[in-house]
Protein backbone atom coordinates (compact mmCIF):
# COMPACT_ATOMS: atom_id res chain seq x y z
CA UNK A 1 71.57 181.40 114.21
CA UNK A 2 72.26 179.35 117.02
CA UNK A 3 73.96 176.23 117.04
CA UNK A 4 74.14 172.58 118.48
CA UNK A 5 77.10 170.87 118.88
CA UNK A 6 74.61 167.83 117.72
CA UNK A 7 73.03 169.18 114.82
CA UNK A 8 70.16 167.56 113.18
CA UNK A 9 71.54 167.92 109.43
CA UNK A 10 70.44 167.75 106.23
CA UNK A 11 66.61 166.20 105.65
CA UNK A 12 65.69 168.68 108.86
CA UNK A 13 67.07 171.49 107.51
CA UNK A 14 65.39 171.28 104.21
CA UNK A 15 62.19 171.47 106.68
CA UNK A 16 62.87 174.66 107.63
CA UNK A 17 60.01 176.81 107.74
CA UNK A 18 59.98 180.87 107.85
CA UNK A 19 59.16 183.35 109.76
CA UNK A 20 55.74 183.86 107.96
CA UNK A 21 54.62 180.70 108.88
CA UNK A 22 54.65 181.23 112.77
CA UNK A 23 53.91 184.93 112.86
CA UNK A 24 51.02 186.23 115.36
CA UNK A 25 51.71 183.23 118.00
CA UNK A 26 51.67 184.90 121.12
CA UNK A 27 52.26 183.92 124.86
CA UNK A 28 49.85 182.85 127.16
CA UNK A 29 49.09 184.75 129.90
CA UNK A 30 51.20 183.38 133.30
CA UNK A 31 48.98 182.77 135.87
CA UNK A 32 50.22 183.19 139.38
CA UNK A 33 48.72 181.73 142.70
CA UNK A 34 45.67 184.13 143.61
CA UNK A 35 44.28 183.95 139.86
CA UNK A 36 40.94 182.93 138.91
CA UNK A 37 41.35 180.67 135.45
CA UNK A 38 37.85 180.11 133.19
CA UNK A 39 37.27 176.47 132.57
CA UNK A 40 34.96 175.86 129.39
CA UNK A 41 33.50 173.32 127.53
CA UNK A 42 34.40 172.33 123.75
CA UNK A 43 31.80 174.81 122.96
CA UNK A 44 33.61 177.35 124.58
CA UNK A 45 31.17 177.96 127.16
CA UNK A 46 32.60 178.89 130.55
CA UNK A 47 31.25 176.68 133.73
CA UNK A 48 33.46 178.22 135.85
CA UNK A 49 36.55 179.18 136.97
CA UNK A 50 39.28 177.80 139.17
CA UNK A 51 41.33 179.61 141.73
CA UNK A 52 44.91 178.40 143.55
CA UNK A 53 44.56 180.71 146.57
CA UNK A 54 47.85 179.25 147.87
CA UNK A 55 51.00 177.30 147.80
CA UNK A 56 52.82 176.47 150.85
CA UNK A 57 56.16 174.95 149.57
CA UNK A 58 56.67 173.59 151.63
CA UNK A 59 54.13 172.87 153.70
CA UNK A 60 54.61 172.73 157.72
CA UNK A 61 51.40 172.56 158.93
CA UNK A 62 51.42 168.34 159.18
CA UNK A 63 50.67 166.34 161.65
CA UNK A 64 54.13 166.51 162.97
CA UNK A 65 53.98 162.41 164.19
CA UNK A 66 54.05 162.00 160.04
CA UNK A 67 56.74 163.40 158.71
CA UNK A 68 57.52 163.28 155.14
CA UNK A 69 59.92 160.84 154.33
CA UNK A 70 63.77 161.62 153.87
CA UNK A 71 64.62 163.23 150.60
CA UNK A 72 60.54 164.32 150.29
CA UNK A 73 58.82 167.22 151.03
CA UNK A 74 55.32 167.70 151.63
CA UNK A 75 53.39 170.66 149.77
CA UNK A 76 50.03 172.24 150.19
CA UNK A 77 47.37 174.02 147.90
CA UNK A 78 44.70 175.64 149.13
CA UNK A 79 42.29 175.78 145.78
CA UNK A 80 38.34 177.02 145.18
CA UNK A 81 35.84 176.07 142.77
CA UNK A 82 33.45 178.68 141.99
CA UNK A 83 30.26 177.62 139.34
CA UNK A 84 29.24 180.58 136.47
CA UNK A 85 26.17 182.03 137.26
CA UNK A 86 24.48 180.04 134.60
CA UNK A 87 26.47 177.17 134.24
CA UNK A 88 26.88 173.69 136.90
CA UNK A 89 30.12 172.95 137.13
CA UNK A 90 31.87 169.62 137.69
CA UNK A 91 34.72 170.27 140.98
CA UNK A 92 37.25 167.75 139.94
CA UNK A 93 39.99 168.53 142.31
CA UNK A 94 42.10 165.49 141.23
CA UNK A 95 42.72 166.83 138.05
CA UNK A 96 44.59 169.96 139.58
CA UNK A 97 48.45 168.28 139.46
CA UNK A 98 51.74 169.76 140.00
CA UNK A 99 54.76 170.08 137.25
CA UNK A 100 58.06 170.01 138.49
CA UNK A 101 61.03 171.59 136.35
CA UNK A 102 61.92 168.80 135.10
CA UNK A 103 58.71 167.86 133.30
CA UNK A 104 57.25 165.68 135.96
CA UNK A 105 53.59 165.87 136.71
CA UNK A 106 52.64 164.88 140.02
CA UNK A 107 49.27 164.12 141.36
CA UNK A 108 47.97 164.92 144.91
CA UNK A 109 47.97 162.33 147.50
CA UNK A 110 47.68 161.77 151.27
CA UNK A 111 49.04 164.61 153.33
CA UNK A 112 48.47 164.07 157.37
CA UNK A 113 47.08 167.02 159.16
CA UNK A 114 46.19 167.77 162.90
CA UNK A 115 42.36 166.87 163.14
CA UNK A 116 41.32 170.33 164.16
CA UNK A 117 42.07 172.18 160.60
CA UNK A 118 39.86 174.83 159.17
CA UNK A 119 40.32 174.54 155.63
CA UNK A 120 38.90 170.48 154.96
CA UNK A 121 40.54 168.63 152.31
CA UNK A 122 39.02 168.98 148.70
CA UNK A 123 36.37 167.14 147.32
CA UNK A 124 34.82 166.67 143.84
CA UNK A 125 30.64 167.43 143.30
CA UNK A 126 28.62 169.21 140.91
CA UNK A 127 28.17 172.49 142.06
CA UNK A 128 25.12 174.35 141.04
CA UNK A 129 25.00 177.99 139.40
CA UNK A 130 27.14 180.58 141.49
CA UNK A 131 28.16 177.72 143.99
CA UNK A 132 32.07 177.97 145.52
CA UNK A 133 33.98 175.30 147.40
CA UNK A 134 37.20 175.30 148.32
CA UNK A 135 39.99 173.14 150.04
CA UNK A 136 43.66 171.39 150.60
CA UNK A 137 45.17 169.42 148.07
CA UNK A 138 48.31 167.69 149.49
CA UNK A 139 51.12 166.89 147.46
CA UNK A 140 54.73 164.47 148.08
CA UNK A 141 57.45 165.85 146.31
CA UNK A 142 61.02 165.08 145.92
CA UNK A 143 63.46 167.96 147.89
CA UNK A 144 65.66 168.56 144.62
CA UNK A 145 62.49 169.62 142.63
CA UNK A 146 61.55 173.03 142.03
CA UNK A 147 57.25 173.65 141.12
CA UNK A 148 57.35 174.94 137.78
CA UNK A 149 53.17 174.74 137.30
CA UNK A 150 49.85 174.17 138.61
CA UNK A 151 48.05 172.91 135.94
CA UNK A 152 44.51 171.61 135.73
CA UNK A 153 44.66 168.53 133.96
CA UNK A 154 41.31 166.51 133.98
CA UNK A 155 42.25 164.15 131.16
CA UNK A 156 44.58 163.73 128.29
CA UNK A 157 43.87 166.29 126.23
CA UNK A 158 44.09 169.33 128.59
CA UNK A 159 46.82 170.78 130.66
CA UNK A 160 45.36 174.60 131.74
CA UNK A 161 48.20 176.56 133.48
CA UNK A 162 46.39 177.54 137.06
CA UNK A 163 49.60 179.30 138.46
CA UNK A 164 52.36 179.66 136.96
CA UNK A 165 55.97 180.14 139.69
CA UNK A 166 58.73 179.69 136.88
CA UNK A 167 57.01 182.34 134.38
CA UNK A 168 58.82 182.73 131.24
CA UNK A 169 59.90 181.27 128.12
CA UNK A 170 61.22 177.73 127.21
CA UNK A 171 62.87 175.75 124.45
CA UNK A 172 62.64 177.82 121.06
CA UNK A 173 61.14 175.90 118.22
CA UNK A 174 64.44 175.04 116.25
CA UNK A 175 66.71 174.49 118.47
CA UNK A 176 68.07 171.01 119.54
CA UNK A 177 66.25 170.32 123.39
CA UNK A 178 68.21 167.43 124.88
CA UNK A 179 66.02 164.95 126.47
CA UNK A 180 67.45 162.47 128.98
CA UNK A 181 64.76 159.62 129.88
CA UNK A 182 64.45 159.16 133.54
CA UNK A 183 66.19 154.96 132.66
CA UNK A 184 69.34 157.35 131.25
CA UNK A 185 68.86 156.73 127.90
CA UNK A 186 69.26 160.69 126.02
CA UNK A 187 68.37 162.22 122.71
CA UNK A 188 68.70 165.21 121.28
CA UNK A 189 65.22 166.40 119.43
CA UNK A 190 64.21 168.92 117.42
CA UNK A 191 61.25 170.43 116.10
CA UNK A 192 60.25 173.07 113.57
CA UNK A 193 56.12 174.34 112.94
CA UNK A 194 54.47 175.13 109.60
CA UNK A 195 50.97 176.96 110.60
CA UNK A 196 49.16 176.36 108.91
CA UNK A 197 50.07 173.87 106.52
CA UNK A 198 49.41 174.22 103.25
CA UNK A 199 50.79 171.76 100.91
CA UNK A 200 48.51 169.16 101.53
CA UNK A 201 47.66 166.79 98.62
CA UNK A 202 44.46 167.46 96.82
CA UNK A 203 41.79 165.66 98.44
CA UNK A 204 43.00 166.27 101.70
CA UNK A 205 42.07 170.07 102.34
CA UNK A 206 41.25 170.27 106.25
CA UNK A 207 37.69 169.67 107.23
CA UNK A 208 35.52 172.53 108.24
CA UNK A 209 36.30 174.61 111.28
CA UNK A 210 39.95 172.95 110.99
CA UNK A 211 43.34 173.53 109.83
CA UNK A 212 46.15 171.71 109.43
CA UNK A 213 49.16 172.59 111.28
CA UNK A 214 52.86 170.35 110.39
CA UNK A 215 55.84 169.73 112.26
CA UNK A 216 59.40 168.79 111.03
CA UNK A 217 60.84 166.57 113.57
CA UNK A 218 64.73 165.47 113.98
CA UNK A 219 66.04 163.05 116.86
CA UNK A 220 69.13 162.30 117.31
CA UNK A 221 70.94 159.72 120.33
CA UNK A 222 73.35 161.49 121.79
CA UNK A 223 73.46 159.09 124.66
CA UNK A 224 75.22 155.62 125.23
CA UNK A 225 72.14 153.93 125.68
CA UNK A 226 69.83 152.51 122.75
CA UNK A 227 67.25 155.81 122.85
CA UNK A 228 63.39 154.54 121.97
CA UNK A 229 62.03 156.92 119.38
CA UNK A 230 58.34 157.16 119.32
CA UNK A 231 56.92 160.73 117.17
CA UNK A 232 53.18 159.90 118.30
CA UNK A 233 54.91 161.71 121.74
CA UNK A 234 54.79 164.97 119.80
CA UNK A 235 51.90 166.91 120.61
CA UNK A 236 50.79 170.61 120.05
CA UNK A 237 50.15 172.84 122.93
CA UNK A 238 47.30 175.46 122.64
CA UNK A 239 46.64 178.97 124.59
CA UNK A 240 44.04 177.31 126.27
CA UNK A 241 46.27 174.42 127.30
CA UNK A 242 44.70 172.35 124.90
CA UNK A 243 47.09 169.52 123.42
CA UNK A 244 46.55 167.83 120.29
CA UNK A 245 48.44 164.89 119.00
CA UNK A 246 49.34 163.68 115.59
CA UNK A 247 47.30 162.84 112.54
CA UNK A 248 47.68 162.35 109.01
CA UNK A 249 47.69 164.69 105.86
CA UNK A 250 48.70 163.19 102.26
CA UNK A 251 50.96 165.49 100.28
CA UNK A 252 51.84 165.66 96.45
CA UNK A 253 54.10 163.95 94.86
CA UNK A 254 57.86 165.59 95.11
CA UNK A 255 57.20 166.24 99.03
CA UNK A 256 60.83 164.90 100.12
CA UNK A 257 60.14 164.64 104.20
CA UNK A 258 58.75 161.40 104.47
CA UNK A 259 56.54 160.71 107.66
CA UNK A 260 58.12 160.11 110.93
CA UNK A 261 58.47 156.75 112.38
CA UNK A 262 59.28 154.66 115.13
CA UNK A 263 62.64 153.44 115.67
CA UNK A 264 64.95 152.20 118.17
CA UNK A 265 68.01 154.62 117.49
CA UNK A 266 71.48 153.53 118.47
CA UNK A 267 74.45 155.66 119.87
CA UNK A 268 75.11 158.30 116.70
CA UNK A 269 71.89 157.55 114.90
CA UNK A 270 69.72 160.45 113.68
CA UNK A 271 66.08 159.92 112.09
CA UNK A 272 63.76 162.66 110.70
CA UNK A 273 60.40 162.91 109.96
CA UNK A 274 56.92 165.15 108.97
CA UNK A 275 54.18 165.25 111.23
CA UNK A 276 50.61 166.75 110.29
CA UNK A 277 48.13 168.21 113.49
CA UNK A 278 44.53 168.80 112.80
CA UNK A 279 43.60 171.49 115.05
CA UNK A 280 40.57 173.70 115.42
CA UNK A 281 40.61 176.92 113.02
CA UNK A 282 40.94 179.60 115.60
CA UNK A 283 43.11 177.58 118.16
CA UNK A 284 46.61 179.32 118.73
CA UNK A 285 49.31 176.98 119.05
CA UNK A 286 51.92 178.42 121.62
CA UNK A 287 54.52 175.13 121.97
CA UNK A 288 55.30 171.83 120.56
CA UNK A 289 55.69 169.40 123.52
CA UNK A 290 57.04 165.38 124.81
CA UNK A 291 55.43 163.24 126.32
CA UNK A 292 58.08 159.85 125.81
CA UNK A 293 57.19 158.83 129.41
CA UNK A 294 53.63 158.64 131.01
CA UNK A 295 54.50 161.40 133.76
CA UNK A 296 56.33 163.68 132.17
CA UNK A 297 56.04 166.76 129.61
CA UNK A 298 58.52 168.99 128.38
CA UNK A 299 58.22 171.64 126.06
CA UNK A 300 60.72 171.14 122.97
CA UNK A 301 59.59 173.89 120.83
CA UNK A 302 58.39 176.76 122.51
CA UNK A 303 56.79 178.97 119.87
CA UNK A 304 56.90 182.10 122.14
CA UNK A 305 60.45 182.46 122.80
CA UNK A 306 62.92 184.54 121.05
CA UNK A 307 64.68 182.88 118.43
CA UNK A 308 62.03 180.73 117.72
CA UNK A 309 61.36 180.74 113.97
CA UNK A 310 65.41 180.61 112.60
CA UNK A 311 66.63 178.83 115.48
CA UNK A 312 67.29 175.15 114.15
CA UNK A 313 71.24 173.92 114.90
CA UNK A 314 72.89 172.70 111.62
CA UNK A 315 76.14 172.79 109.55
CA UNK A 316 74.19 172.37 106.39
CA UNK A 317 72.66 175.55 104.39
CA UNK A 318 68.79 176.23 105.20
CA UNK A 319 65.84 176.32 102.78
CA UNK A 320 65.31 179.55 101.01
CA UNK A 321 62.75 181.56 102.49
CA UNK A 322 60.75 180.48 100.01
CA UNK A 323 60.30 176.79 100.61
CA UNK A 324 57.50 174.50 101.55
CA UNK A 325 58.25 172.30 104.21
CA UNK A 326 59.75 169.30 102.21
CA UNK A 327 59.09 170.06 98.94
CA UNK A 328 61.07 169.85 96.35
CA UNK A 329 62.10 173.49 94.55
């Protein structure tokens, strides 16, 4: 077991959930620049794919009058569109953004280029059936920032890995991931899964084509700074790159993990908390992510990684093997 030398102790480890619980999560695939990624609907129909043909990183090829600024670095994609054969697809090239390894997502912008360039810049339009379009996204990016992932992210609820140039695993589930907001304020927080959850209250069994999926959550400040402690920041992190955030599931009476809330912790405070996930019935959760600040996700709990399942820091004894998450034995 591996341990934190700011363990989340006693109501967290009573949370702990078993091996049983997470078993059959598997990775998703890495996808590296050159890799044609399906995009579906919610039906699961695929309009089409998405390919990142090319990274420069960074990129040289600018107008060389317009230099990036000092401490920046300009960087390039090269991407294509291509519509299914059946299917008109939607080209929405501002949803392709960049994640830097520090969990910032950053979104293409202005990138000067001589005027006689062969590859135009990208645009959006509906493409009709076996249609293909491609061109440059431009990005500005800090010099101390490493690309982690290109990730197709048309909205909220979506984040599909296009290439992937850091492949491999994260955060384990379990074990303490120390957050430091980009203001300074830092946290250590921790997160265990139960999927799928099954001590829900009767009354509340899942609805049709869903299942509910639970997280026990610790944080604790290990900062100086007053640390702003929101749980709605938890979401779950699908195969697909689908994200899901919190609901609500009642459970029976003796369930000792109360729900997680809000609070402003101080220096030394520690809060847990039980969150419930409706997700679809065949989605396969891969990672438990943060979002605490608009531009930024980290993974906390990365379901893939070894030591993933018994992984949770603590000086207190765990659960038995046995035990619901929270309830009372």
């Amino acid at each position: 077991m591996r341990r934190s030398s700011h363990p989340i102790r006693a109501a967290i480890a009573a949370a702990a959930i078993t091996a049983a619980l997470v078993a059959g999560a598997l990775p998703a695939a890495a996808q590296e620049a050159g890799t044609e990624v399906p995009i579906a609907d919610e039906a699961g129909t695929v309009l089409g794919t998405i390919l990142v043909k090319e990274v420069a990183d960074p990129f040289t090829e600018h107008d060389p009058d317009y230099p990036a600024e000092e401490g920046n670095r300009y960087v390039g994609l090269i991407v294509a569109f291509t519509a299914a054969d059946d299917q008109a697809f939607e080209a929405y090239p501002w949803g392709i953004v960049i994640r830097d390894d520090q969990g910032m997502l950053w979104s293409s912008g202005f990138v000067p280029r001589p005027a006689d360039v062969k590859i135009p810049d990208a645009q959006g339009q509906t493409l009709a059936p076996g249609n293909r379009i491609s061109g440059f996204l431009g990005f500005v990016l800090p010099e101390d920032r490493a690309i982690d992932e290109v990730l197709y992210q048309p909205d909220y609820q979506s984040a599909r890995v296009l290439a992937d140039l850091m492949p491999g695993t994260g955060n384990p589930a379990g074990t303490p991931y120390t957050y430091v907001r980009m203001d300074g304020p830092q946290v250590d927080v921790n997160a265990v899964l139960a999927d799928p959850f099954t001590e829900y209250a009767e009354g509340y069994e899942p609805e049709a084509g869903t299942r509910w999926v639970a997280v026990a959550l610790g944080f604790e400040n290990t900062g100086e700074l007053v640390y702003p402690a929101y749980p709605s920041d938890i979401y779950l992190r699908d195969a697909d790159g689908d994200l899901y955030s919190s609901s609500w599931v009642g459970r029976p009476e003796g369930f000792t993990l109360a729900d997680a809330d809000a609070q402003m912790l101080s220096p030394g405070d520690r809060i847990t908390g039980f969150l419930a996930f409706a997700v679809p019935e065949d989605a396969q959760i891969v990672a438990i992510d943060y979002l605490a600040e608009g531009n930024r996700r980290v993974t906390i709990g990365d379901l893939t990684a070894e030591g993933a399942i018994d992984a949770i820091g603590t000086d207190e004894p765990a659960a038995s093997p046995a035990a619901s998450p929270g309830t009372s034995q």
